[in-house]
Protein backbone atom coordinates (compact mmCIF):
# COMPACT_ATOMS: atom_id res chain seq x y z
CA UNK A 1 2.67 7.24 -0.61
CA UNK A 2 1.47 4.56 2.21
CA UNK A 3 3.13 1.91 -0.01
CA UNK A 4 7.03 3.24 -0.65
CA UNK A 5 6.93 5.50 2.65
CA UNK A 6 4.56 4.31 5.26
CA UNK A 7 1.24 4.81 6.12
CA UNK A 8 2.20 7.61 8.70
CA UNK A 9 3.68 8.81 5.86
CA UNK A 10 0.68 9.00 3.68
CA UNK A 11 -1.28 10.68 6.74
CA UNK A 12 0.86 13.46 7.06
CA UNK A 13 0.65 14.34 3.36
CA UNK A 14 -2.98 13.62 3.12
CA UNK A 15 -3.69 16.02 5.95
CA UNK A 16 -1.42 18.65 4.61
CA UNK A 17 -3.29 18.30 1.31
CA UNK A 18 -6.97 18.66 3.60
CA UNK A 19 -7.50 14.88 2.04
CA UNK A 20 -8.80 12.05 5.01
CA UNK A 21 -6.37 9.00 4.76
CA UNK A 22 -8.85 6.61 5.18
CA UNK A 23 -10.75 3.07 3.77
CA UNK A 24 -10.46 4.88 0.11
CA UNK A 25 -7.08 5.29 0.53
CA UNK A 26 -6.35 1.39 1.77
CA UNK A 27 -8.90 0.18 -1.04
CA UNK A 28 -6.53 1.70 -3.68
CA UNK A 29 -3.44 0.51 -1.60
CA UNK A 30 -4.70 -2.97 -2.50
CA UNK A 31 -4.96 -2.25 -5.88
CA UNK A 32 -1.43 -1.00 -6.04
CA UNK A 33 0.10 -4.23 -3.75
CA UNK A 34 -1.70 -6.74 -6.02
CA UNK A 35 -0.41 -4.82 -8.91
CA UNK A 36 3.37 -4.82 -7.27
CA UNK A 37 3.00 -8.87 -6.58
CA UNK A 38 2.05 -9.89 -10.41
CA UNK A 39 5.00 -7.38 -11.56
CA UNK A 40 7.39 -8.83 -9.37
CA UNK A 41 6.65 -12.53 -9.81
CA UNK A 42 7.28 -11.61 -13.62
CA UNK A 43 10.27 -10.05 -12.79
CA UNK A 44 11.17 -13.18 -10.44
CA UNK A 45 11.68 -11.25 -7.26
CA UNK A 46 10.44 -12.82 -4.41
CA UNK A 47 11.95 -10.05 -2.50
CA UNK A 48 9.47 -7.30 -3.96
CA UNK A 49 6.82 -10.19 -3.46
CA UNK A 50 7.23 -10.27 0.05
CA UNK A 51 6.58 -6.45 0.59
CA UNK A 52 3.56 -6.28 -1.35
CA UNK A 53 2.41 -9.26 0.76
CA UNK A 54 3.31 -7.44 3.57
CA UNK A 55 1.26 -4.06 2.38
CA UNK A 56 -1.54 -6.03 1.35
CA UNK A 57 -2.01 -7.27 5.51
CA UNK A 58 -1.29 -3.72 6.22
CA UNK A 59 -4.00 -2.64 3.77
CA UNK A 60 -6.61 -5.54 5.44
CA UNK A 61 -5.49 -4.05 8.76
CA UNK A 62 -6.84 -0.80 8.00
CA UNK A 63 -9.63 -2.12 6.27
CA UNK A 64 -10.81 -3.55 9.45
């Protein structure tokens, strides 16, 4: 959710789902973003590159 809508996003439906959004949740956002970066450099889109770049500081942000 955090990576296609937003991390506020994410909270809201983790805490309508009585989930915590929290280091689990950033943990597997890396996952994902690394997973987005190989997929687009295949693809050759730097574009896509860029926003999984930009999730993966958003993911170390939260990580602390």
């Amino acid at each position: 959710m955090a990576y296609f809508h937003g991390w506020d996003a994410a909270e809201l439906v983790a805490g309508a789902a009585s989930v915590a959004c929290n280091r689990n949740a950033a943990l597997f956002g890396l996952s994902l973003a690394f997973h987005r970066v190989v997929r687009a450099a295949r693809q050759n889109r730097p574009q896509r590159s860029a926003e999984a770049a930009t999730f993966v500081r958003d993911c170390l942000n939260r990580l602390g």
